[in-house]
PDB file of N, CA and C in Angstrom:
ATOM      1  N   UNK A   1     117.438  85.015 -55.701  1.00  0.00           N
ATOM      2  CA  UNK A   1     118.840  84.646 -55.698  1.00  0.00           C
ATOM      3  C   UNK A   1     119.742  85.853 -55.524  1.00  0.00           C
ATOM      4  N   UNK A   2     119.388  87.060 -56.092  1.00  0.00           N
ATOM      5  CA  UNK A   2     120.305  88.277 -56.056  1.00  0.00           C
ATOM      6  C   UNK A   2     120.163  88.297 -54.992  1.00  0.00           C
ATOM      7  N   UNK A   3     119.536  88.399 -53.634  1.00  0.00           N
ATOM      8  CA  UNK A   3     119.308  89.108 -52.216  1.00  0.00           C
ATOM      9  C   UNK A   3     120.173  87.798 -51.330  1.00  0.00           C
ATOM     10  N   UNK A   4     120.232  87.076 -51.960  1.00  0.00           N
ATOM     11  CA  UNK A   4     121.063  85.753 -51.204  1.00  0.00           C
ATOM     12  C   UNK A   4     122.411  86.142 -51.610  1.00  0.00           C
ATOM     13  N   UNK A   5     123.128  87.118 -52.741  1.00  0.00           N
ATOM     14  CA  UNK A   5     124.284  87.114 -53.321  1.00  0.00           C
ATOM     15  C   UNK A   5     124.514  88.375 -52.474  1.00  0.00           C
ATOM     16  N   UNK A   6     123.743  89.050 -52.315  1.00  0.00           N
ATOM     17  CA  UNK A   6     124.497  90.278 -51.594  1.00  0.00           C
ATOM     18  C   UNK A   6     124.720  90.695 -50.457  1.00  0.00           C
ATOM     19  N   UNK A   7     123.570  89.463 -49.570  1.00  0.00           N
ATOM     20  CA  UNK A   7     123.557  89.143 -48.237  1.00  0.00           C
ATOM     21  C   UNK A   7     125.034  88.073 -47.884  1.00  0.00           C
ATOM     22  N   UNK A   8     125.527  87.615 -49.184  1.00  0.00           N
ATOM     23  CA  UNK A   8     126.543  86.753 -48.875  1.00  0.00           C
ATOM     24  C   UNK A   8     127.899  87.979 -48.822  1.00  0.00           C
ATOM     25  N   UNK A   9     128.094  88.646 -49.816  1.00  0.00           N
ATOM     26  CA  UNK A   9     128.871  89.723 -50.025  1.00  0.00           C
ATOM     27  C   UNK A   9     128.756  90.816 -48.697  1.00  0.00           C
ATOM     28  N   UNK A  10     127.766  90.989 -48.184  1.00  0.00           N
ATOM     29  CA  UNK A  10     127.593  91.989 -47.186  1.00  0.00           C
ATOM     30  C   UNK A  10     128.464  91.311 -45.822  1.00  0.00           C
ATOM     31  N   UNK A  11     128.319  90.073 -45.418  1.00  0.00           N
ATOM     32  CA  UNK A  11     128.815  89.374 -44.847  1.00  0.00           C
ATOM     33  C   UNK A  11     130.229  88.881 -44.784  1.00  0.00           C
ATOM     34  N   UNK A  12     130.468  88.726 -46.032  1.00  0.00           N
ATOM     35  CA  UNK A  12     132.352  88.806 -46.433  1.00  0.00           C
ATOM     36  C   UNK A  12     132.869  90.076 -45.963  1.00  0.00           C
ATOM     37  N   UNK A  13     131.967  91.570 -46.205  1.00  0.00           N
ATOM     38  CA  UNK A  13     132.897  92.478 -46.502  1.00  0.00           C
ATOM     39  C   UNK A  13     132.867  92.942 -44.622  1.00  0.00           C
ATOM     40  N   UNK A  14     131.793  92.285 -43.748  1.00  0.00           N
ATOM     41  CA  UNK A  14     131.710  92.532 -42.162  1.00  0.00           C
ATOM     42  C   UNK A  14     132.797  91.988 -42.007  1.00  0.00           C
ATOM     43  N   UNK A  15     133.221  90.283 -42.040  1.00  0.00           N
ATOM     44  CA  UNK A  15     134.033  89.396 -41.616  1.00  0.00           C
ATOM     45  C   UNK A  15     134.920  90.222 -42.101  1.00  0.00           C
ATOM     46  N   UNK A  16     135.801  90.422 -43.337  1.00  0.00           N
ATOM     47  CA  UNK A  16     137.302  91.395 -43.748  1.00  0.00           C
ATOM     48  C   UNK A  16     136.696  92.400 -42.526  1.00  0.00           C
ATOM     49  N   UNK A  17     136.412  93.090 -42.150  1.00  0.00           N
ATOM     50  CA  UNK A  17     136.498  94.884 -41.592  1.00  0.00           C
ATOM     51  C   UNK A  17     137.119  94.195 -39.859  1.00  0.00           C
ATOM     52  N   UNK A  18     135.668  93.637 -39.379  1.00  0.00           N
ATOM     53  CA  UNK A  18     135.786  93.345 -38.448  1.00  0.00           C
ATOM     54  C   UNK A  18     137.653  92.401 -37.755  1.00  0.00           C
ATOM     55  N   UNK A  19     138.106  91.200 -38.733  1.00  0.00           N
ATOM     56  CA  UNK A  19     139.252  91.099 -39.084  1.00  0.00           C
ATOM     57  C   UNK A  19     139.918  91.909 -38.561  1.00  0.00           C
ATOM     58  N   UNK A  20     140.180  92.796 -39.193  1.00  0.00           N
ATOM     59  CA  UNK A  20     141.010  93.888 -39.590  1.00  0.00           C
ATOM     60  C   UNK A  20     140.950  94.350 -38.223  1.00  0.00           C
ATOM     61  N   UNK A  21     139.879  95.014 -38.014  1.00  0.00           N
ATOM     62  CA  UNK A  21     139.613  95.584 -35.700  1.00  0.00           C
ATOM     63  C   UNK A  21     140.206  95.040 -35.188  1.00  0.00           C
ATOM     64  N   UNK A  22     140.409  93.653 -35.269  1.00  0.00           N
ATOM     65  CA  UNK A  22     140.648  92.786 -34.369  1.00  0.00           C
ATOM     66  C   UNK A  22     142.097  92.276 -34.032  1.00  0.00           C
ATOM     67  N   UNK A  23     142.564  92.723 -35.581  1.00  0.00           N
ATOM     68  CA  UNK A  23     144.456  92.097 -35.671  1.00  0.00           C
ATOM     69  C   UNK A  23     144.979  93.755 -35.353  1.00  0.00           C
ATOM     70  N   UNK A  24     144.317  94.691 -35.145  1.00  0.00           N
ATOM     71  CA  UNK A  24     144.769  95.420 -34.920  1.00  0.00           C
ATOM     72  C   UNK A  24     145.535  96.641 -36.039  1.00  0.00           C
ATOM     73  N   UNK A  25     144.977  96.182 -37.493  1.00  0.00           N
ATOM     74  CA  UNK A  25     145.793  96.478 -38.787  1.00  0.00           C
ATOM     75  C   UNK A  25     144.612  97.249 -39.501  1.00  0.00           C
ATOM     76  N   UNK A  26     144.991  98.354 -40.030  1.00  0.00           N
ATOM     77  CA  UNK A  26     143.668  98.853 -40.858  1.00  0.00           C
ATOM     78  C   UNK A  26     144.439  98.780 -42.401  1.00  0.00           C
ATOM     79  N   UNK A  27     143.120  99.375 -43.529  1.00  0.00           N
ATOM     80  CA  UNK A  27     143.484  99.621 -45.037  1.00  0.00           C
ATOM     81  C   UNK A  27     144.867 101.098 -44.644  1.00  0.00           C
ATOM     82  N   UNK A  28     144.725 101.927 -44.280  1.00  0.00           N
ATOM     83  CA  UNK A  28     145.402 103.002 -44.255  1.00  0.00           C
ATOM     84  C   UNK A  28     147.222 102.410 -43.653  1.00  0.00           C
ATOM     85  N   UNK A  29     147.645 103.142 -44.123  1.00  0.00           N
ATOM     86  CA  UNK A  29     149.286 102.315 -44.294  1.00  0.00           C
ATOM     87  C   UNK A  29     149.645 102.782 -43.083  1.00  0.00           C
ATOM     88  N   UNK A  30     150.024 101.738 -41.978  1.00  0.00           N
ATOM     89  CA  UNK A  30     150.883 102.374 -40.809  1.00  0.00           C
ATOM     90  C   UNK A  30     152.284 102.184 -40.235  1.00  0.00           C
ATOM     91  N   UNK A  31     152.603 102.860 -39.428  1.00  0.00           N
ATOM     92  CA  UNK A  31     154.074 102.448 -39.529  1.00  0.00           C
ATOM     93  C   UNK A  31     154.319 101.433 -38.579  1.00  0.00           C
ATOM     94  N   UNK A  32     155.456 100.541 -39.029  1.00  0.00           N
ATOM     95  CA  UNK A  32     155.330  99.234 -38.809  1.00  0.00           C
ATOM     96  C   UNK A  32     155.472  98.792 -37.230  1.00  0.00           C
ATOM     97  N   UNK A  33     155.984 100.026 -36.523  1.00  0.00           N
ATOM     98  CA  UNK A  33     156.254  99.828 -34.799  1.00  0.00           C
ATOM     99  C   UNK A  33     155.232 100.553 -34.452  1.00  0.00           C
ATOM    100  N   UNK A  34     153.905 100.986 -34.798  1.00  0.00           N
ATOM    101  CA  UNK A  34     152.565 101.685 -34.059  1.00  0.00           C
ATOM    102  C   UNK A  34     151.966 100.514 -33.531  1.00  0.00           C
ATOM    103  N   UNK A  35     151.774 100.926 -32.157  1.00  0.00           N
ATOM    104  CA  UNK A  35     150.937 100.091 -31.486  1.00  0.00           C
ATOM    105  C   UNK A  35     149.676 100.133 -31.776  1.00  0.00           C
ATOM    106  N   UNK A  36     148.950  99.222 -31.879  1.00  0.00           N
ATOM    107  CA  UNK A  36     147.516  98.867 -32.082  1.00  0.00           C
ATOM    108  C   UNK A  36     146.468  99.625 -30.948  1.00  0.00           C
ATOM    109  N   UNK A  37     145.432 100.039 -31.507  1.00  0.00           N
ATOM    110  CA  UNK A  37     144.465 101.021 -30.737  1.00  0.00           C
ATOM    111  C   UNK A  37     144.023 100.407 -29.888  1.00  0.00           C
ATOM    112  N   UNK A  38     143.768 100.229 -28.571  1.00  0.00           N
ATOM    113  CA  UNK A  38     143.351  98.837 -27.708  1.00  0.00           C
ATOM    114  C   UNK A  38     141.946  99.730 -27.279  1.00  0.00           C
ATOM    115  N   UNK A  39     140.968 101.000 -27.967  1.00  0.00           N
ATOM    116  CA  UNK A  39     140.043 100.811 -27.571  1.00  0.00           C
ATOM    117  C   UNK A  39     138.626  99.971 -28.103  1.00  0.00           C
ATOM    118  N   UNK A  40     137.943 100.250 -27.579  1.00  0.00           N
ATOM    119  CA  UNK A  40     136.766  99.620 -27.711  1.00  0.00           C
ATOM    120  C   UNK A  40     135.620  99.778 -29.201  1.00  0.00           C
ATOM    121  N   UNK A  41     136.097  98.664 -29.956  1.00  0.00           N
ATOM    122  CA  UNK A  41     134.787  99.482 -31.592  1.00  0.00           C
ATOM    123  C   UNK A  41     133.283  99.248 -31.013  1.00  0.00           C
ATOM    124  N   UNK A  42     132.193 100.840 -31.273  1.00  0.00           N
ATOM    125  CA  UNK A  42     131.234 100.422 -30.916  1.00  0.00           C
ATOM    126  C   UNK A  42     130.511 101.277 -32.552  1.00  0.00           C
ATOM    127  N   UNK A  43     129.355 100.775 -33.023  1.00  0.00           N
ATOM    128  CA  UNK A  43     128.741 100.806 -33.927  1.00  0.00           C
ATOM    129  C   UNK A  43     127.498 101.793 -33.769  1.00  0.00           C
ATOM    130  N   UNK A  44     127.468 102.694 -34.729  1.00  0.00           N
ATOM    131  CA  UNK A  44     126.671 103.803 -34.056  1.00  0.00           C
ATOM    132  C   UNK A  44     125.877 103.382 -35.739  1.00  0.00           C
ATOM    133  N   UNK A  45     124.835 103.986 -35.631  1.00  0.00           N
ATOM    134  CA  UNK A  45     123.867 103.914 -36.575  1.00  0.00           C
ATOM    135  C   UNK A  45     122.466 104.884 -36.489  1.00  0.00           C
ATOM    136  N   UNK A  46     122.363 105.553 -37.089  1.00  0.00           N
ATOM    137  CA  UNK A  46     121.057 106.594 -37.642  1.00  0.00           C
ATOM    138  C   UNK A  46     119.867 106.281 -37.188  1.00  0.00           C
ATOM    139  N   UNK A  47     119.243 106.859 -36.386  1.00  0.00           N
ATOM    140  CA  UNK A  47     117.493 106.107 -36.522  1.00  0.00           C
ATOM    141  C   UNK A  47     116.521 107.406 -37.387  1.00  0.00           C
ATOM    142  N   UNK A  48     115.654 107.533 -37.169  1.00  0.00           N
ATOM    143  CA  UNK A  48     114.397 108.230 -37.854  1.00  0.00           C
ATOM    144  C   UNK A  48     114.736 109.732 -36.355  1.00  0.00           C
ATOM    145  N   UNK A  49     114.837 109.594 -35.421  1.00  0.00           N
ATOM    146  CA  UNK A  49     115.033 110.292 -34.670  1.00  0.00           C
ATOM    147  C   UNK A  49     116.557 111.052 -34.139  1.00  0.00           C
ATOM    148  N   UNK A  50     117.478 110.615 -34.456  1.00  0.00           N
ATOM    149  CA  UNK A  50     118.924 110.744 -34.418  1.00  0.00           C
ATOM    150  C   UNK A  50     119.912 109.833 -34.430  1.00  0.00           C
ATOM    151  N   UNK A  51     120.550 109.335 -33.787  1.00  0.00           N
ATOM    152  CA  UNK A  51     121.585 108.180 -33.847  1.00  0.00           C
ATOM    153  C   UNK A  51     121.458 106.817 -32.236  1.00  0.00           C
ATOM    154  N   UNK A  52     121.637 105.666 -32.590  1.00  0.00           N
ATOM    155  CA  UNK A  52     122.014 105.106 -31.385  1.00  0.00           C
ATOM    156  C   UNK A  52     122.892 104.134 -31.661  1.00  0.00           C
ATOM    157  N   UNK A  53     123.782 103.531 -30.617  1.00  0.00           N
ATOM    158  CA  UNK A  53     124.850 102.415 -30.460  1.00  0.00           C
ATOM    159  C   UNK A  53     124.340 101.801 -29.097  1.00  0.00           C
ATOM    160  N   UNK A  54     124.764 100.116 -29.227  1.00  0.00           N
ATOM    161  CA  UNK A  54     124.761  99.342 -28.240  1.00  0.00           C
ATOM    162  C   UNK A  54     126.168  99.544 -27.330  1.00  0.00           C
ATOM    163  N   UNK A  55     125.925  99.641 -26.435  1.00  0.00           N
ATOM    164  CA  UNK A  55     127.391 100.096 -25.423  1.00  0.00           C
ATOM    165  C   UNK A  55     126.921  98.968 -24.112  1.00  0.00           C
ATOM    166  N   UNK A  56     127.784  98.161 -24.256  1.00  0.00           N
ATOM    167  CA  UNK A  56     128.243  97.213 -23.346  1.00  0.00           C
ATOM    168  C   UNK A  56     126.493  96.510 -22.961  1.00  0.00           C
ATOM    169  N   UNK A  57     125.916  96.042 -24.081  1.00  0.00           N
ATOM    170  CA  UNK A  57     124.312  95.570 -23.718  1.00  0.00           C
ATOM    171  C   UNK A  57     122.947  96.387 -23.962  1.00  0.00           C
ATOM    172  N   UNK A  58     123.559  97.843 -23.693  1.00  0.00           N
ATOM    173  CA  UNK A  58     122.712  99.053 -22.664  1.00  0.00           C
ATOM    174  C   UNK A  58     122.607  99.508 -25.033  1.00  0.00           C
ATOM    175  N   UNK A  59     121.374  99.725 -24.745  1.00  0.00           N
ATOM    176  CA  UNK A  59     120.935 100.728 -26.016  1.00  0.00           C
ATOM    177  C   UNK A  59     121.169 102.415 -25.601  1.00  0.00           C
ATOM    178  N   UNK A  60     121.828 103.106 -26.323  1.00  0.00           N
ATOM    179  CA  UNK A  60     122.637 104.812 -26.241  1.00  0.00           C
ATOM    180  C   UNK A  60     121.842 105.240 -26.958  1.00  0.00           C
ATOM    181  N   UNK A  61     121.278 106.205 -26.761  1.00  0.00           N
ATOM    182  CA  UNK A  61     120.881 106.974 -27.985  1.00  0.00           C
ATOM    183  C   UNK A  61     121.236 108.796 -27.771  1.00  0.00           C
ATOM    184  N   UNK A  62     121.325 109.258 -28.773  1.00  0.00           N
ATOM    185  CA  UNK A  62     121.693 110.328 -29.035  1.00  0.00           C
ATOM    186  C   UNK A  62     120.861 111.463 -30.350  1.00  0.00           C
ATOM    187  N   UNK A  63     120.473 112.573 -30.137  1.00  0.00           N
ATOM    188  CA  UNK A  63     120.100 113.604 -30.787  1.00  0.00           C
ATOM    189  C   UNK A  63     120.953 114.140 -31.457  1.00  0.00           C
ATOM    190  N   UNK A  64     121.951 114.305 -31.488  1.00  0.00           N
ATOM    191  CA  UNK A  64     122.787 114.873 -32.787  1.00  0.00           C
ATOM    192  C   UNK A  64     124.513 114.007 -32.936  1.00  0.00           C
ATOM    193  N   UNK A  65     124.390 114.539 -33.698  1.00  0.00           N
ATOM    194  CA  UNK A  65     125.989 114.066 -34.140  1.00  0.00           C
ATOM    195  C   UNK A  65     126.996 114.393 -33.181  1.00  0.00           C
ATOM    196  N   UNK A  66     127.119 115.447 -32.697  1.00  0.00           N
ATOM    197  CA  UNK A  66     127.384 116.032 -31.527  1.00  0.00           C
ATOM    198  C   UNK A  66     127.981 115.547 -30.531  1.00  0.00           C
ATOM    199  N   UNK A  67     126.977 115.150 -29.820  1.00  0.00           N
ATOM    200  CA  UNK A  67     126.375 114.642 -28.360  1.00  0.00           C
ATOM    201  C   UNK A  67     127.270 113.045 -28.839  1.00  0.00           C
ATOM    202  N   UNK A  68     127.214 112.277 -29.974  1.00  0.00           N
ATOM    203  CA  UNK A  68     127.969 111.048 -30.433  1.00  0.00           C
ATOM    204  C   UNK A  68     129.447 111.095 -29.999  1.00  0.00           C
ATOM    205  N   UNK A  69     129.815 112.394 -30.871  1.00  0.00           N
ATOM    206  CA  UNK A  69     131.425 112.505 -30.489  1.00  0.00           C
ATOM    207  C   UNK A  69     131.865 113.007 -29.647  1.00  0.00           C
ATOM    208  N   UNK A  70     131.182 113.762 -28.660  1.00  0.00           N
ATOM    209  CA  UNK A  70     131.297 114.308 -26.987  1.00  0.00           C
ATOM    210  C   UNK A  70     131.291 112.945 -26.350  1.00  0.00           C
ATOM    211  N   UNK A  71     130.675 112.044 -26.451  1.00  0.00           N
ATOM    212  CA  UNK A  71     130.273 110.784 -25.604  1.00  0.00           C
ATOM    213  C   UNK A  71     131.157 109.632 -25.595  1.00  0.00           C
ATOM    214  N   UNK A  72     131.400 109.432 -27.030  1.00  0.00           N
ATOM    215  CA  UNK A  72     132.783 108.744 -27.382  1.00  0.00           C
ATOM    216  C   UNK A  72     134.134 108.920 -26.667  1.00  0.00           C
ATOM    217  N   UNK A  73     134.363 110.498 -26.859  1.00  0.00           N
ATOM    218  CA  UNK A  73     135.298 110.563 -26.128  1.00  0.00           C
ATOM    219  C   UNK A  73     135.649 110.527 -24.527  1.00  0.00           C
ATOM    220  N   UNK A  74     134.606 110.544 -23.999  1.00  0.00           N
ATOM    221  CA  UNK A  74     134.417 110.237 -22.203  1.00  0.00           C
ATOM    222  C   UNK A  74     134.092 109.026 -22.369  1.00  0.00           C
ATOM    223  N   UNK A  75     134.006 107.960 -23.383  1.00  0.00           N
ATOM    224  CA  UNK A  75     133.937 106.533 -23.302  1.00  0.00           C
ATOM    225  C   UNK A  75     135.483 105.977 -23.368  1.00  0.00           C
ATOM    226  N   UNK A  76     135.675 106.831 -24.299  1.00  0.00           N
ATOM    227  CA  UNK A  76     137.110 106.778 -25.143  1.00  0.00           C
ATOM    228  C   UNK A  76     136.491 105.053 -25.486  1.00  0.00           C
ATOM    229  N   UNK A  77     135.666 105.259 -26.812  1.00  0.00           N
ATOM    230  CA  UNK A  77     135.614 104.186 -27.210  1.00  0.00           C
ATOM    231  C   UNK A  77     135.979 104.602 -29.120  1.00  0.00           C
ATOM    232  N   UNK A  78     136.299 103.976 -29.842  1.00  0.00           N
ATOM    233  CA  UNK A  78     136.054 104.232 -31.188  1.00  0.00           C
ATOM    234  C   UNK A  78     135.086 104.026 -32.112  1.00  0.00           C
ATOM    235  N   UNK A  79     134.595 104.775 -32.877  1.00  0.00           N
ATOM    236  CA  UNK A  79     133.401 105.118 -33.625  1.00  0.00           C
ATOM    237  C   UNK A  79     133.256 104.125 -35.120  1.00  0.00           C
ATOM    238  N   UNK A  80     132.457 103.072 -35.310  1.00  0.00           N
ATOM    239  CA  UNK A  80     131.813 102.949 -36.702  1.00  0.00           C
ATOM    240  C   UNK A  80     130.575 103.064 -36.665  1.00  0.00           C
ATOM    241  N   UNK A  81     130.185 104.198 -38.000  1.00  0.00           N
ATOM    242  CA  UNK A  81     129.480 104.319 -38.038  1.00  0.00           C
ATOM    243  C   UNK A  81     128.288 103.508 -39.333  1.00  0.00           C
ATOM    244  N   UNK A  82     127.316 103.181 -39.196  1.00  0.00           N
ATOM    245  CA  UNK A  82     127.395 102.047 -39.987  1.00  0.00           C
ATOM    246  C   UNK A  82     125.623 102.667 -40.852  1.00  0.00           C
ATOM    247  N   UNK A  83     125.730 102.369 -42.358  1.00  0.00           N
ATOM    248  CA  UNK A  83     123.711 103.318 -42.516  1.00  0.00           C
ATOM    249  C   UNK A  83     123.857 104.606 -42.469  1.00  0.00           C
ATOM    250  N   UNK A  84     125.150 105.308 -42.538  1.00  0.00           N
ATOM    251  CA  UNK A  84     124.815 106.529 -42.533  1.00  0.00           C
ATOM    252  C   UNK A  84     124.774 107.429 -43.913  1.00  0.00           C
TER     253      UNK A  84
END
């Protein structure tokens, strides 16, 4: 029953975040005429070997932390990082 309670909770707290990406509004206080970030959230995550994200289907992978935020920015996509 606990692994059903936290799998339910893990799931609330995706749905709020994701939300939030989507209306364009984060926790951090902004000012009320900032336009909303119109890029792209992509989800980067740790493996045993370095990091990878799904980018448009295609599996990314990457060797350092580095090479993540060099890549991002010639995506100009925005970074969650998720397991780290």
């Amino acid at each position: 029953m606990k692994l059903k309670t936290e799998w339910r909770t893990l799931r609330e707290r995706l749905k709020a975040a994701v939300h939030l990406a989507d209306s364009g509004s984060t926790r951090e206080d902004r000012s009320p005429d900032a336009a909303p970030d119109p890029r792209e959230w992509v989800i980067v995550y740790r493996t045993e070997r370095g990091f990878c994200c799904m980018y448009r289907g295609e599996p990314v992978e990457f060797d350092e932390m580095l090479d993540v935020q060099i890549w991002s920015e010639e995506e100009d996509v925005r970074l969650w990082y998720f397991g780290l």
